[in-house]
PDB file of N, CA and C in Angstrom:
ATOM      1  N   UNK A   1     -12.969  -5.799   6.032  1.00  0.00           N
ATOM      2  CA  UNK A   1     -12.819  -4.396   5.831  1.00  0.00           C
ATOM      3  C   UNK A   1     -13.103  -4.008   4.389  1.00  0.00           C
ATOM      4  N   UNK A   2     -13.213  -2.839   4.446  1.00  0.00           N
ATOM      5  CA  UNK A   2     -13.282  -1.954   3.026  1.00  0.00           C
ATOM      6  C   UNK A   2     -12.496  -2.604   2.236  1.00  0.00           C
ATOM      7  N   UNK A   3     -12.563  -2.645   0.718  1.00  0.00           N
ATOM      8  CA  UNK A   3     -11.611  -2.683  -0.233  1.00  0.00           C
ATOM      9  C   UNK A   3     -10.917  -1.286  -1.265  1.00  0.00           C
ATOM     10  N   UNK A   4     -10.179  -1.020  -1.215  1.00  0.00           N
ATOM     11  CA  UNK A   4      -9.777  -0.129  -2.404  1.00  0.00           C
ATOM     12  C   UNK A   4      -8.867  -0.546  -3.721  1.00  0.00           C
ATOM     13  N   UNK A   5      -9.235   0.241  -4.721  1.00  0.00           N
ATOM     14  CA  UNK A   5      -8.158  -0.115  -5.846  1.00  0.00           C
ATOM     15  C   UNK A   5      -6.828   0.197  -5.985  1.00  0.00           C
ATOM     16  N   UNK A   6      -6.882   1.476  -5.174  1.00  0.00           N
ATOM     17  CA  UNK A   6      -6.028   2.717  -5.189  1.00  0.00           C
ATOM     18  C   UNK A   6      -5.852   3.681  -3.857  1.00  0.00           C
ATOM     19  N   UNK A   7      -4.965   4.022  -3.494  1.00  0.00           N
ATOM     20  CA  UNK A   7      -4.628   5.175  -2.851  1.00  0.00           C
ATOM     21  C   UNK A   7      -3.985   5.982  -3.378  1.00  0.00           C
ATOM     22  N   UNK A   8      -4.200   7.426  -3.305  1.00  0.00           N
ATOM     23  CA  UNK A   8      -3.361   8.592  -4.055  1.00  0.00           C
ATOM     24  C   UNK A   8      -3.098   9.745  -2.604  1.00  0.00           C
ATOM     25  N   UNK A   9      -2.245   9.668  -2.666  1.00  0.00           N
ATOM     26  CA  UNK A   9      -1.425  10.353  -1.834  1.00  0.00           C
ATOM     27  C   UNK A   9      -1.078  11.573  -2.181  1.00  0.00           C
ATOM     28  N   UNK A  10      -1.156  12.795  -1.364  1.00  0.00           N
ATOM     29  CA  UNK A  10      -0.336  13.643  -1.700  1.00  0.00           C
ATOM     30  C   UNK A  10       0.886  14.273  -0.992  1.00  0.00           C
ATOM     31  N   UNK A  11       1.845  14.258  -1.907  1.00  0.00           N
ATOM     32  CA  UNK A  11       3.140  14.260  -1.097  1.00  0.00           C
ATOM     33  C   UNK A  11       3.582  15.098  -0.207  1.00  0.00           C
ATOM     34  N   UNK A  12       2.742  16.099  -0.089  1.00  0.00           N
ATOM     35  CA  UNK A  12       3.405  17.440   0.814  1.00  0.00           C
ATOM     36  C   UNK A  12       2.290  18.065   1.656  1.00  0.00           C
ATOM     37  N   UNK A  13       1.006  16.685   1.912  1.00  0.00           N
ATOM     38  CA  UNK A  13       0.036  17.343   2.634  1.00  0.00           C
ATOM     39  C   UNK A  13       0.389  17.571   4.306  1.00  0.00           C
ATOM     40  N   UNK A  14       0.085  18.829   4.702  1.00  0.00           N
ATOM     41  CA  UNK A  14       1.221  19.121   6.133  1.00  0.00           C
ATOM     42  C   UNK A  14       0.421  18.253   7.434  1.00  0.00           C
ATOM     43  N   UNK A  15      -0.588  17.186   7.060  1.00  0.00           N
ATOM     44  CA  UNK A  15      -0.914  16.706   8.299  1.00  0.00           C
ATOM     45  C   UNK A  15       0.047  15.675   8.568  1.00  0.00           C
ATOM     46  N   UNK A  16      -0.060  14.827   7.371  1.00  0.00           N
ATOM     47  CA  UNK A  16       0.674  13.005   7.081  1.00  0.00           C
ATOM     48  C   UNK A  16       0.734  13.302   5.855  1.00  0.00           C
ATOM     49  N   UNK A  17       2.063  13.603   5.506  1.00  0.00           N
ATOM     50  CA  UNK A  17       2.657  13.623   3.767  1.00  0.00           C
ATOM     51  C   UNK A  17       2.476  12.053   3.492  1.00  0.00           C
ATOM     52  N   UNK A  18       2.731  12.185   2.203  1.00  0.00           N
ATOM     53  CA  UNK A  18       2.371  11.083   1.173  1.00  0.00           C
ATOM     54  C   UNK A  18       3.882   9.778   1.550  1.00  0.00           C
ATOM     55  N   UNK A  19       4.863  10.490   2.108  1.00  0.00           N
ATOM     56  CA  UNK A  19       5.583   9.387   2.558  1.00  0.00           C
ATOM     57  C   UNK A  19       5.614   8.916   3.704  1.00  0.00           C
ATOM     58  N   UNK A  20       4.919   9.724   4.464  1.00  0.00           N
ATOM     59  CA  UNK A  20       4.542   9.024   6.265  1.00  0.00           C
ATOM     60  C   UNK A  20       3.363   7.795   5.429  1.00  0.00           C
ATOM     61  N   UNK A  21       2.320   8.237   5.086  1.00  0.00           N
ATOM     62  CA  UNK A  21       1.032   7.353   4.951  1.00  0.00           C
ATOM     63  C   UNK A  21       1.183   5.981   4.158  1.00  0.00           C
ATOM     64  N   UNK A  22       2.577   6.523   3.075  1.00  0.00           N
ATOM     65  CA  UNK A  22       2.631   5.354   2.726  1.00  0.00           C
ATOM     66  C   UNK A  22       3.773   4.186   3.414  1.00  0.00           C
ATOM     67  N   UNK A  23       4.653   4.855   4.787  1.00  0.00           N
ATOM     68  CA  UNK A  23       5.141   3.831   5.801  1.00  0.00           C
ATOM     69  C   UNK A  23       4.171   3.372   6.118  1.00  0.00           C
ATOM     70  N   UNK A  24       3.078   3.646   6.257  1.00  0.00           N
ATOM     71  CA  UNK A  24       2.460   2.671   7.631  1.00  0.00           C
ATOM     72  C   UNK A  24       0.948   2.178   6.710  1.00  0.00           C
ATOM     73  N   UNK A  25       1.111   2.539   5.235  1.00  0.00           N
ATOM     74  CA  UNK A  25       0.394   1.166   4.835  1.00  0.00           C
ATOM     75  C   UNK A  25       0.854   0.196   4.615  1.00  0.00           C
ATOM     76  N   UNK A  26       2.206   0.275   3.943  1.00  0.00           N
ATOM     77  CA  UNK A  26       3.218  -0.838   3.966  1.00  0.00           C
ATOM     78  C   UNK A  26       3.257  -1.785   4.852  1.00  0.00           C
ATOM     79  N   UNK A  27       3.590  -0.925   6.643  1.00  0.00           N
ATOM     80  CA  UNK A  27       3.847  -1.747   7.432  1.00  0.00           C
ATOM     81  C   UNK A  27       2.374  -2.436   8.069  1.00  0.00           C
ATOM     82  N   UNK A  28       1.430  -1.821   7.882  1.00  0.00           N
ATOM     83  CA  UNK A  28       0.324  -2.289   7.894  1.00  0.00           C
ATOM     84  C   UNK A  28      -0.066  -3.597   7.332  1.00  0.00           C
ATOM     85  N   UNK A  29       0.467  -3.532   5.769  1.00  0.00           N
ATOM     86  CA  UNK A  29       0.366  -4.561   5.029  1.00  0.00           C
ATOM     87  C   UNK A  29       1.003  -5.808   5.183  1.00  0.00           C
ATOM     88  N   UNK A  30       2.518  -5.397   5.356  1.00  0.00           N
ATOM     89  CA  UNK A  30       3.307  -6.457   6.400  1.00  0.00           C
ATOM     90  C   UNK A  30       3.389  -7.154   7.461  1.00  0.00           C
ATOM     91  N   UNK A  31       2.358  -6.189   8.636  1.00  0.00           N
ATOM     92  CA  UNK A  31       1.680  -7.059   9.683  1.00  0.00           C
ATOM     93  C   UNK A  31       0.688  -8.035   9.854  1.00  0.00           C
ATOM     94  N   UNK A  32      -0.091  -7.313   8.860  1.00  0.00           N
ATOM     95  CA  UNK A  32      -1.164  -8.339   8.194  1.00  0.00           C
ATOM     96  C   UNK A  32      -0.782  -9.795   7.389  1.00  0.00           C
ATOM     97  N   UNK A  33       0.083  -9.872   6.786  1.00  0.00           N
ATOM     98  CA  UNK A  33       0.997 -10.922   6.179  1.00  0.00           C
ATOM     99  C   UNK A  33       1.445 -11.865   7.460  1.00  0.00           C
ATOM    100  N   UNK A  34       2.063 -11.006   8.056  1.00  0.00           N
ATOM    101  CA  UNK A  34       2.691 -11.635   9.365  1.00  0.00           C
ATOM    102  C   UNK A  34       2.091 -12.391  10.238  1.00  0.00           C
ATOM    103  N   UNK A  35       0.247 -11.773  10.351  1.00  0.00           N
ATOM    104  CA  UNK A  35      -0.675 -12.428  11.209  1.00  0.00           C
ATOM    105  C   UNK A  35      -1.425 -13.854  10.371  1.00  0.00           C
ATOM    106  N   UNK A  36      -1.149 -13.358   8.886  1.00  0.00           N
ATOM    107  CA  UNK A  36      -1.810 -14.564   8.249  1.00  0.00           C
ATOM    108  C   UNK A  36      -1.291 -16.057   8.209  1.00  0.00           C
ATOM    109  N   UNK A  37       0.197 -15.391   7.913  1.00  0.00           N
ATOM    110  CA  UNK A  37       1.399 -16.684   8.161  1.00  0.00           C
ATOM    111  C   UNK A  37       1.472 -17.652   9.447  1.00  0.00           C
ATOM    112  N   UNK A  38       1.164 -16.225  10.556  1.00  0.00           N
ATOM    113  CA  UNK A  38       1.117 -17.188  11.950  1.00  0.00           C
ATOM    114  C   UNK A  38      -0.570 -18.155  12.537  1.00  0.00           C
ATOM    115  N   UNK A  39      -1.071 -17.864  11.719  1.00  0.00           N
ATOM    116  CA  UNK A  39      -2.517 -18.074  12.284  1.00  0.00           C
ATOM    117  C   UNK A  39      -2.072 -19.763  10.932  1.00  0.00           C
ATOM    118  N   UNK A  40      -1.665 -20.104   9.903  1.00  0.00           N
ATOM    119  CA  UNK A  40      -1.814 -20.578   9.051  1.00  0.00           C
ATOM    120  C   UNK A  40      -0.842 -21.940  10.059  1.00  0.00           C
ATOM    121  N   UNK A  41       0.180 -21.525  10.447  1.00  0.00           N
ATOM    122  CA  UNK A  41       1.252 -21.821  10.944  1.00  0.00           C
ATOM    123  C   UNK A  41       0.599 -22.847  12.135  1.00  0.00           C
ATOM    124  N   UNK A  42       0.068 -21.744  12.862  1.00  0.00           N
ATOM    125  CA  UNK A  42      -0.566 -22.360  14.553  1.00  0.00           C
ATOM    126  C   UNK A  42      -1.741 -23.383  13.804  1.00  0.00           C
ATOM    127  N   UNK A  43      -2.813 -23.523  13.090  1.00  0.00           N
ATOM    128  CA  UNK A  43      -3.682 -24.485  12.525  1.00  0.00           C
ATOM    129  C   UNK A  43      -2.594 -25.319  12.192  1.00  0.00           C
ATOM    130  N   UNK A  44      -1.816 -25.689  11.223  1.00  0.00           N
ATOM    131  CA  UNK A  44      -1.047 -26.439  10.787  1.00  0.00           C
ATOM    132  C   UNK A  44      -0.173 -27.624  12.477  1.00  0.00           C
ATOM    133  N   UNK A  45       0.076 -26.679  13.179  1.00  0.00           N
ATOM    134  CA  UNK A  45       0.901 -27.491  13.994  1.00  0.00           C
ATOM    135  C   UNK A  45      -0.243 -28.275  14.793  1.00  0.00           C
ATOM    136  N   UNK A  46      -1.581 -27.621  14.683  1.00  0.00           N
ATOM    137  CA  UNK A  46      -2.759 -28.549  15.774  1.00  0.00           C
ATOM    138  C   UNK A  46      -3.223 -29.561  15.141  1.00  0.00           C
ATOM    139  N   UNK A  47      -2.683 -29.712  13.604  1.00  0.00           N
ATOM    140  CA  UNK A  47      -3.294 -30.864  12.805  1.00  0.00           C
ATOM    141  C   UNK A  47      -4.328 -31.032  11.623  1.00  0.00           C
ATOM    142  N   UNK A  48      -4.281 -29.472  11.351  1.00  0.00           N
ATOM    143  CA  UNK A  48      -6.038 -28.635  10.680  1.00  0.00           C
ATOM    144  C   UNK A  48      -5.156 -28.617   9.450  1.00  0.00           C
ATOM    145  N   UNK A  49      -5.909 -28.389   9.019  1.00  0.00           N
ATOM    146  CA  UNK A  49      -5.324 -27.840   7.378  1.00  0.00           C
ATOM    147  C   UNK A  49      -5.498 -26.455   6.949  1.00  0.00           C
ATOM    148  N   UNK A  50      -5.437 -25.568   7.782  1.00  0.00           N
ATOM    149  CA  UNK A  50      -5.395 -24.105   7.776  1.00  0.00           C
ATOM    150  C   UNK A  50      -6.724 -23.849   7.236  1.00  0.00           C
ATOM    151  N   UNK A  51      -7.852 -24.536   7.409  1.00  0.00           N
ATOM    152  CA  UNK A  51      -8.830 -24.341   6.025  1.00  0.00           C
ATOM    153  C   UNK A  51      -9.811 -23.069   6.853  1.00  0.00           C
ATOM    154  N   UNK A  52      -9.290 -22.228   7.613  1.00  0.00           N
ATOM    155  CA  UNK A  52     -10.324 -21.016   8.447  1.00  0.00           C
ATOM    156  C   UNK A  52      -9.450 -20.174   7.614  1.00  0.00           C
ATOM    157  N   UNK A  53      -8.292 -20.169   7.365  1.00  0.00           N
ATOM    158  CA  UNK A  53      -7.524 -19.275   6.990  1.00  0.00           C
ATOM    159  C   UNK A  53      -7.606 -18.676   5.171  1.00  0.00           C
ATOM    160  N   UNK A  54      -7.791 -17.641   5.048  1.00  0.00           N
ATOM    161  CA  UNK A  54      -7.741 -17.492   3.501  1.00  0.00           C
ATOM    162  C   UNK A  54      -7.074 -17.549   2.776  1.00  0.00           C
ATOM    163  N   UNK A  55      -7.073 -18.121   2.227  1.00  0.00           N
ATOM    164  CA  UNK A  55      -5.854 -18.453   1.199  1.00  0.00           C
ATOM    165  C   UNK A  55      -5.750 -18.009  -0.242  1.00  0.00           C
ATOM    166  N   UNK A  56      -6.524 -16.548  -0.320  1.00  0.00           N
ATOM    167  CA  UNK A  56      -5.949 -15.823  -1.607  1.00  0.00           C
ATOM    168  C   UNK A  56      -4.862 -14.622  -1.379  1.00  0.00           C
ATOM    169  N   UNK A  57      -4.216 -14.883  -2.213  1.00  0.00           N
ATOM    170  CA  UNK A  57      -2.603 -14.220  -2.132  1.00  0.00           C
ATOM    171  C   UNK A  57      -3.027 -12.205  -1.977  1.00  0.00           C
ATOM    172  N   UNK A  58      -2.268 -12.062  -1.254  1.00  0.00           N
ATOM    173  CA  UNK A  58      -2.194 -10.722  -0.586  1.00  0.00           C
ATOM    174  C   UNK A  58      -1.975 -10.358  -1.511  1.00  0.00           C
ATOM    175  N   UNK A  59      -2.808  -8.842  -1.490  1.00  0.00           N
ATOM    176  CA  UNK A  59      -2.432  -8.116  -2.995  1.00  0.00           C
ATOM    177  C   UNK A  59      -2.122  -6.999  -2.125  1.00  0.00           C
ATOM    178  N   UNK A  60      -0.545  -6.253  -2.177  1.00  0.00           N
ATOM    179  CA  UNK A  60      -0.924  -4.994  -1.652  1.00  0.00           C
ATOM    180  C   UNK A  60      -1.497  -3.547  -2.692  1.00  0.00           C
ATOM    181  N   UNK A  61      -1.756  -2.711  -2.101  1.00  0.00           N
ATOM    182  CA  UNK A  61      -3.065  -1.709  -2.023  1.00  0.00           C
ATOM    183  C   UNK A  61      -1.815  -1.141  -3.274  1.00  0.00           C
ATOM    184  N   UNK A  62      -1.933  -0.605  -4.479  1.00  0.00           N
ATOM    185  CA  UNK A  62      -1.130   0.298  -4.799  1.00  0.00           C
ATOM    186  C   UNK A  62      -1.276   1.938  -4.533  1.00  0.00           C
ATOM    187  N   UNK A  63      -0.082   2.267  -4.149  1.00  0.00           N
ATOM    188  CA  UNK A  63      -0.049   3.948  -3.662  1.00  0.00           C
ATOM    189  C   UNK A  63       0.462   4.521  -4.739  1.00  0.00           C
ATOM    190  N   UNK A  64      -0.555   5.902  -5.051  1.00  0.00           N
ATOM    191  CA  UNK A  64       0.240   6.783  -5.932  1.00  0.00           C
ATOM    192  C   UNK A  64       0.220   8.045  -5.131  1.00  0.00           C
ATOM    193  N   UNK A  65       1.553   8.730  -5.922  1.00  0.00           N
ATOM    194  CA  UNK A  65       1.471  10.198  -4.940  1.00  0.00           C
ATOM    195  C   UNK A  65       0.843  11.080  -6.323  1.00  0.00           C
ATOM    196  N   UNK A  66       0.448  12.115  -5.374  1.00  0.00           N
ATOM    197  CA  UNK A  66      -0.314  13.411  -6.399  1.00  0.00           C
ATOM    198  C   UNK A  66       1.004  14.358  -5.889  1.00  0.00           C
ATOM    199  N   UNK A  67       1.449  14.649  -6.977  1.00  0.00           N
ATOM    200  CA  UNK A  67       2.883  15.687  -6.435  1.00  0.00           C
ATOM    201  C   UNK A  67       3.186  16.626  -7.632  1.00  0.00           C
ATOM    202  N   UNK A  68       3.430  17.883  -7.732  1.00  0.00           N
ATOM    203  CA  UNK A  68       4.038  18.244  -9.051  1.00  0.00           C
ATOM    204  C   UNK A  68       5.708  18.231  -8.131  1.00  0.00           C
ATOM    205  N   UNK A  69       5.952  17.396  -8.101  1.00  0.00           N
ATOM    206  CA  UNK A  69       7.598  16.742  -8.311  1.00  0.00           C
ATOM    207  C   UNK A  69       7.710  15.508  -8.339  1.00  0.00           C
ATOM    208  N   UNK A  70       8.125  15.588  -9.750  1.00  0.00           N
ATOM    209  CA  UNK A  70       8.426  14.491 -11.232  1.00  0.00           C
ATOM    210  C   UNK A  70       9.757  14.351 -11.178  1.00  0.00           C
ATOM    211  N   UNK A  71      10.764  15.225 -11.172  1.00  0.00           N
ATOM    212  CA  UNK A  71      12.055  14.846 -11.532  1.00  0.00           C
ATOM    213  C   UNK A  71      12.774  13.397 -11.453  1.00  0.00           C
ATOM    214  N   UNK A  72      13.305  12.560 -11.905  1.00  0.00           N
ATOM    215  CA  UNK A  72      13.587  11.857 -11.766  1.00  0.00           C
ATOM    216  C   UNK A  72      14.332  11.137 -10.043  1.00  0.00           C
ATOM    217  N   UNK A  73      14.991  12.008  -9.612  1.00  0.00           N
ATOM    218  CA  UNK A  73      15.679  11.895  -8.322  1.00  0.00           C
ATOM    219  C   UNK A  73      14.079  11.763  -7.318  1.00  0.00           C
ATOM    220  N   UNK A  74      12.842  12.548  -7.754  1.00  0.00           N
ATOM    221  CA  UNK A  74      11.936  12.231  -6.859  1.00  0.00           C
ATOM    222  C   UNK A  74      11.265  11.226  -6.954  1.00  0.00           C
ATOM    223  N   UNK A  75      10.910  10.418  -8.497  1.00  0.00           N
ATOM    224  CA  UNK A  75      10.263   9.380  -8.630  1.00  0.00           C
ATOM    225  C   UNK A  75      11.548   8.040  -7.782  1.00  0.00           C
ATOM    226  N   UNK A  76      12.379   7.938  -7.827  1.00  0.00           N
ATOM    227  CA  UNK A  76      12.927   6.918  -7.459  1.00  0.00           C
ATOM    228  C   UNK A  76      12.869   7.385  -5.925  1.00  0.00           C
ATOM    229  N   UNK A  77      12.600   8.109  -5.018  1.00  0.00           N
ATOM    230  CA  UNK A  77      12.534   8.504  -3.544  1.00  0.00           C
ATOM    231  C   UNK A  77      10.864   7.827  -3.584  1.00  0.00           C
ATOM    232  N   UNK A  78       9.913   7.609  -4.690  1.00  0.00           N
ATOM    233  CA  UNK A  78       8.553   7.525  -4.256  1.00  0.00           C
ATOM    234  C   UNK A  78       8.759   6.145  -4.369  1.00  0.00           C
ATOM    235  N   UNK A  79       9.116   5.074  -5.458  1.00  0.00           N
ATOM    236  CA  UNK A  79       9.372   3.932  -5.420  1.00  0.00           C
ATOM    237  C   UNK A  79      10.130   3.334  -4.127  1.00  0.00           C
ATOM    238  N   UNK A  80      11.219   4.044  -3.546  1.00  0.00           N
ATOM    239  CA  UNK A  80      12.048   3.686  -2.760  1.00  0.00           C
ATOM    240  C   UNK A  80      11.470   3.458  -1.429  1.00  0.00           C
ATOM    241  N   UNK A  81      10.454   4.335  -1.132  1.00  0.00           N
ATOM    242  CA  UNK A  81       9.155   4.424  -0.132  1.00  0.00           C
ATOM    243  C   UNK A  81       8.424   3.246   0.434  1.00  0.00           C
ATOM    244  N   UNK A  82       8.004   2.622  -1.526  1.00  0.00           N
ATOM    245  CA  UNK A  82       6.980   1.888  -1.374  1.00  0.00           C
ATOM    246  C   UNK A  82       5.564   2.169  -2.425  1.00  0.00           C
ATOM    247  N   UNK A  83       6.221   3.540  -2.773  1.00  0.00           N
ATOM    248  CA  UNK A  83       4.932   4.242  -3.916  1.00  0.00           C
ATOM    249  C   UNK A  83       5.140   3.490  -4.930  1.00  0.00           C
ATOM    250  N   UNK A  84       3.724   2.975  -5.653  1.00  0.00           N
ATOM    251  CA  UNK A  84       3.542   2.920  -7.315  1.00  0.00           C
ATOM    252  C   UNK A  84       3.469   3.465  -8.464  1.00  0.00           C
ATOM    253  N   UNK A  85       3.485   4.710  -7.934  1.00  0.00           N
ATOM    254  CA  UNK A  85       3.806   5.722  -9.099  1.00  0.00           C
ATOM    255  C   UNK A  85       3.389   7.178  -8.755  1.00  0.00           C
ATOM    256  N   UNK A  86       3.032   7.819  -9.878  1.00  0.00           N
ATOM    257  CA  UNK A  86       2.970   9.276  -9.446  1.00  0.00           C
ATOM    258  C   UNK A  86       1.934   9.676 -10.470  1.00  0.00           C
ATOM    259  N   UNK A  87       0.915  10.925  -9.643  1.00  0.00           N
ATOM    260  CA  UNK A  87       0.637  11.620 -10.886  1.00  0.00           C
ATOM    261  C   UNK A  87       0.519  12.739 -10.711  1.00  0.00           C
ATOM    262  N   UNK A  88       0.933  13.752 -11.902  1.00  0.00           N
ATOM    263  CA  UNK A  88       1.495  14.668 -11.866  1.00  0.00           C
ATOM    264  C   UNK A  88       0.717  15.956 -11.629  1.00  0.00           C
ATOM    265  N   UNK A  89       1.036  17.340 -10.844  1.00  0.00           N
ATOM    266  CA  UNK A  89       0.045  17.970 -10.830  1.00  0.00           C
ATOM    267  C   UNK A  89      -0.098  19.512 -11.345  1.00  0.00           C
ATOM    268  N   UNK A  90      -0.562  19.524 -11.902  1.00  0.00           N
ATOM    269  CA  UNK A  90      -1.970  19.734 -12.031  1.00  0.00           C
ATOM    270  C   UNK A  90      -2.468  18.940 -12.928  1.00  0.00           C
ATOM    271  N   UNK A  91      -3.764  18.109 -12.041  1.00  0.00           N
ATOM    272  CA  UNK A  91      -4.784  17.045 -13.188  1.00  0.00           C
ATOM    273  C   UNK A  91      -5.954  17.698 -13.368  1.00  0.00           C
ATOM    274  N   UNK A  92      -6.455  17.422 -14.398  1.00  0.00           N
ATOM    275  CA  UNK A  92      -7.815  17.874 -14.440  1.00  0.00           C
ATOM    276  C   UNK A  92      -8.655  16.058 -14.122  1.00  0.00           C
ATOM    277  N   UNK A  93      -9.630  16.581 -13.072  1.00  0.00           N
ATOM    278  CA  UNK A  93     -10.453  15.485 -12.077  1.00  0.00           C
ATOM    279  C   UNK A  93     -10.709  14.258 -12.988  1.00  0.00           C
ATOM    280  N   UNK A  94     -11.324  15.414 -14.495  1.00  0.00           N
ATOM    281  CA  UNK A  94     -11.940  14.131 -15.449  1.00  0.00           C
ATOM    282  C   UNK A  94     -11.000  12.836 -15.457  1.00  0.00           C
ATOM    283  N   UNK A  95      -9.427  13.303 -15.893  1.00  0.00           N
ATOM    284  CA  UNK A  95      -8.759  12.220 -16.232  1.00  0.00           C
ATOM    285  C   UNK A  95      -8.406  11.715 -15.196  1.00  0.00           C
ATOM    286  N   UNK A  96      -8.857  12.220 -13.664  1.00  0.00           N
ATOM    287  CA  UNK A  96      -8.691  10.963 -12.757  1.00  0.00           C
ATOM    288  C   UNK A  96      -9.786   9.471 -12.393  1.00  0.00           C
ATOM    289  N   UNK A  97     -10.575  10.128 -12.937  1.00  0.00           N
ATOM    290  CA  UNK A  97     -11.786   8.786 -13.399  1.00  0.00           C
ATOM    291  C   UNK A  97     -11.795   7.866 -14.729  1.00  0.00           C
TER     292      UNK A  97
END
């Protein structure tokens, strides 16, 4: 699949807010872990040395939300999520590149 560096989220978009999207990359990410462990697991018990299996360490995706709510009580609700941070809004585009 695709790779990304980043996801930026925004927290109050009314389709899938920034804390639905970032449950189910999480758990996304966690299933994926889950399938790697068992596939590593099942080679191992047939006698293989897992060597189909990849063996570079899961990096998960970091999520940021685009939110103008900063307050402190909200950054620890975005961490608490699963978010990596925040950035604040209004940005100007430039400084998002």
């Amino acid at each position: 699949g695709k790779q990304y560096d980043v996801l930026l989220v925004d927290r109050d978009c009314p389709v899938a807010d920034g804390f639905e999207i970032t449950r189910a990359v999480r758990q996304m990410e966690r299933d994926m872990r889950m399938a790697k462990s068992k596939q590593m697991a099942l080679e191992l018990q047939q006698g293989g040395a897992a060597q189909h299996v990849n063996h570079e360490p899961f990096v998960a995706l970091p999520v940021i939300a685009f939110t103008g709510k900063v307050e402190p009580d909200d950054l620890r609700q975005y961490m608490e999520i699963g978010m990596d941070g925040c950035v604040s809004k209004p940005v100007e585009s430039a400084a998002m590149l």
